[in-house]
Protein backbone atom coordinates (compact mmCIF):
# COMPACT_ATOMS: atom_id res chain seq x y z
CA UNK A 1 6.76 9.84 -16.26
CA UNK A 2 7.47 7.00 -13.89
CA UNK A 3 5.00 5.25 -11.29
CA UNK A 4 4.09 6.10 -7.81
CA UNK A 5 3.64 2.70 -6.01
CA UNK A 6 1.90 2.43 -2.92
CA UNK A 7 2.10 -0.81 0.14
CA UNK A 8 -0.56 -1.08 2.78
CA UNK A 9 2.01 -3.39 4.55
CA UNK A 10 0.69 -6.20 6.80
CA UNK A 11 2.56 -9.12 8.50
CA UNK A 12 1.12 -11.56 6.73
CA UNK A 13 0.00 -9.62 3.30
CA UNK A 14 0.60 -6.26 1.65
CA UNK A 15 -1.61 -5.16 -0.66
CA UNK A 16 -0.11 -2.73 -3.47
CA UNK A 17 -1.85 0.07 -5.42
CA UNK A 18 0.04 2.19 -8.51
CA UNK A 19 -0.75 4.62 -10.44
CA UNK A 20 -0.83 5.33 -13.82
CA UNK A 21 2.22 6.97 -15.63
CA UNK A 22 1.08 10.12 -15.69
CA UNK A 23 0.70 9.99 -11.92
CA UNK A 24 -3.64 10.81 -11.64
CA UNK A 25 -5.06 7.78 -11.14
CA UNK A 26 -4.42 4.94 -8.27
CA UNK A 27 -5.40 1.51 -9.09
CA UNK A 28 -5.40 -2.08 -6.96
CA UNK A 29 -2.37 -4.06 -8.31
CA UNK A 30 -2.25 -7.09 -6.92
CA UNK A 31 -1.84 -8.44 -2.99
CA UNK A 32 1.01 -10.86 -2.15
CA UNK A 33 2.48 -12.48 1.02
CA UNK A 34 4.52 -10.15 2.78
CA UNK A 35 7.16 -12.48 2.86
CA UNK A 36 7.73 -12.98 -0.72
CA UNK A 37 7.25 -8.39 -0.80
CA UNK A 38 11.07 -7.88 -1.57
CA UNK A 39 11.35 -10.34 -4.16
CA UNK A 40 7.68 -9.28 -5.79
CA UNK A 41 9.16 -5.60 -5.62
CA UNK A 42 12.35 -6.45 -7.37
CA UNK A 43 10.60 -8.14 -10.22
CA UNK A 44 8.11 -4.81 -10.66
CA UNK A 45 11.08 -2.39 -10.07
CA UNK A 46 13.23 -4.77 -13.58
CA UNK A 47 9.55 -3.81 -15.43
CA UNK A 48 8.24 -0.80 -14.14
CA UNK A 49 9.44 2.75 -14.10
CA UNK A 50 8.63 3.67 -10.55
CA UNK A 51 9.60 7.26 -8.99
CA UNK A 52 8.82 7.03 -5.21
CA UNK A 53 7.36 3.73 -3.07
CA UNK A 54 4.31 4.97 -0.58
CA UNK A 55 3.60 3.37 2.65
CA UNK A 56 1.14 3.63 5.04
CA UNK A 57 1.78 4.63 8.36
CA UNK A 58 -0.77 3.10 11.05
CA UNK A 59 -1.49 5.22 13.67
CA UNK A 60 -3.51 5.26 17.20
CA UNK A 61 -6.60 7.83 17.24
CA UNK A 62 -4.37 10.19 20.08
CA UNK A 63 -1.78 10.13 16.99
CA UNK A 64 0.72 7.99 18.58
CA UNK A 65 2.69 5.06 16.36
CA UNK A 66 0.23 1.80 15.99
CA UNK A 67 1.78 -1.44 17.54
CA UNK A 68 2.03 -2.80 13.79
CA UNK A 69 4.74 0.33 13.46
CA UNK A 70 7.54 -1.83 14.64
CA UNK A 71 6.79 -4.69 11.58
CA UNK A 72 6.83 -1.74 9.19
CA UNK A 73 9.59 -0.23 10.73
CA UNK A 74 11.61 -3.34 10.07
CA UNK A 75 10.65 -3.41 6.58
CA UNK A 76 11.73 -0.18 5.49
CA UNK A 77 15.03 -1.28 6.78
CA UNK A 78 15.48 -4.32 4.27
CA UNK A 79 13.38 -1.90 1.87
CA UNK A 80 16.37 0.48 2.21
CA UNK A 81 19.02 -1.96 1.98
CA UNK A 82 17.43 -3.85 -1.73
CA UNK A 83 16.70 -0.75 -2.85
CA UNK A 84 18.93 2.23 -1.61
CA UNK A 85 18.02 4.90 -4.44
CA UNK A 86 14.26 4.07 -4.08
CA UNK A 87 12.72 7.65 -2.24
CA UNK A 88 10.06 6.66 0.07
CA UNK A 89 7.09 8.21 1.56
CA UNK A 90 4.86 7.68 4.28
CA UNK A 91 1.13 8.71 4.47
CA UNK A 92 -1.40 8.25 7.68
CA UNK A 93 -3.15 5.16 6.74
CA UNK A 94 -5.83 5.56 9.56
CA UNK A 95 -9.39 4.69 8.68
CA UNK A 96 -8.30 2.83 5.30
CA UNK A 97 -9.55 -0.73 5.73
CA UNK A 98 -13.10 0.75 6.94
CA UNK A 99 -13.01 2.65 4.38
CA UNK A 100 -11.95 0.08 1.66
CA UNK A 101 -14.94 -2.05 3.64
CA UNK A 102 -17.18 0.49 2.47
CA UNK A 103 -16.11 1.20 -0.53
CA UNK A 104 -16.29 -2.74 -1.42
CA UNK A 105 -20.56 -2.24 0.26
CA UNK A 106 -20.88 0.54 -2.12
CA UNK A 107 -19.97 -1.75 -4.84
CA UNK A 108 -22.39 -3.86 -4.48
CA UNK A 109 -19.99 -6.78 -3.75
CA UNK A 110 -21.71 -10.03 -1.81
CA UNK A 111 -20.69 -10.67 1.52
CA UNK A 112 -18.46 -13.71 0.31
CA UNK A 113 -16.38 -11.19 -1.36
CA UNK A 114 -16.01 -8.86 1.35
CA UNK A 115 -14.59 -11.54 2.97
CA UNK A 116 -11.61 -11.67 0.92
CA UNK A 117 -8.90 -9.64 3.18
CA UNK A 118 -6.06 -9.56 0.37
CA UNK A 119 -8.67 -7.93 -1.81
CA UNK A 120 -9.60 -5.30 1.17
CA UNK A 121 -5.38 -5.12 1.49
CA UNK A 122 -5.67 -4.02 -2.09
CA UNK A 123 -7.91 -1.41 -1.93
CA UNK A 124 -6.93 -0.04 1.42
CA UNK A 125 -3.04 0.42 -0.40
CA UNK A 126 -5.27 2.16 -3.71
CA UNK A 127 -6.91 4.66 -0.77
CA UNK A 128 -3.52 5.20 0.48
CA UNK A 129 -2.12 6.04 -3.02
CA UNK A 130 -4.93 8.00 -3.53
CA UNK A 131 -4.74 9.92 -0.36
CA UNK A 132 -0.84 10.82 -1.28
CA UNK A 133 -2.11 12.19 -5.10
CA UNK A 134 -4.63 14.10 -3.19
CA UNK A 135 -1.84 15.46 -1.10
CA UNK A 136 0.46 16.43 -3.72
């Protein structure tokens, strides 16, 4: 079975999250510079088997698009364009960097490392991924 990939797309880092093959379990992958995202995702798509791309979708509390929606918005266009038979998905991401906050407290991690945003990006794209598997 092929991957499910997730993004928790930010403008100056994404963090990505994938699961296994058999689809159950969403794990960190890695967090790179959004700028260098199509390029990354190229590489992973020549290695990787991957069935469907997640992405978050930021939104306001009243439900209404986040002002970060216009970034992603643009990105799914050159998504779209490098990769026109890649299906795409997107999942409310609101409440996932508290949440990956938390879940980095709960793990005992030192303040210094809770201070490292790419590795919050990371998680925050593995509670996205998650959230989707859950949704399934």
């Amino acid at each position: 079975m092929k991957r499910i990939l997730a993004l928790d797309f930010g403008t100056k880092r994404t963090g990505i999250a994938v699961t296994d093959e058999l689809q159950i379990i969403a794990s960190g992958l890695t967090t790179v510079n959004t700028k260098e995202l199509i390029p990354f995702l190229k590489d992973y798509f020549e290695k990787e088997q991957v069935a469907l791309v997640v992405v978050g979708e930021p939104k306001q509390m009243n439900n209404e698009a986040s002002e970060s929606e216009a970034a992603i918005q643009a990105f799914i266009k050159k998504f779209t364009i490098a990769f026109p038979e890649m299906p795409m998905h997107r999942v409310d991401e609101r409440f996932t960097s508290k949440m990956a906050f938390q879940t980095m407290i709960d793990s005992g991690l030192s303040k210094k490392q809770r201070k490292n945003k790419a590795l919050v990006d990371e998680i925050s794209a593995t509670i996205i991924l998650q959230s989707y598997l859950y949704s399934k």
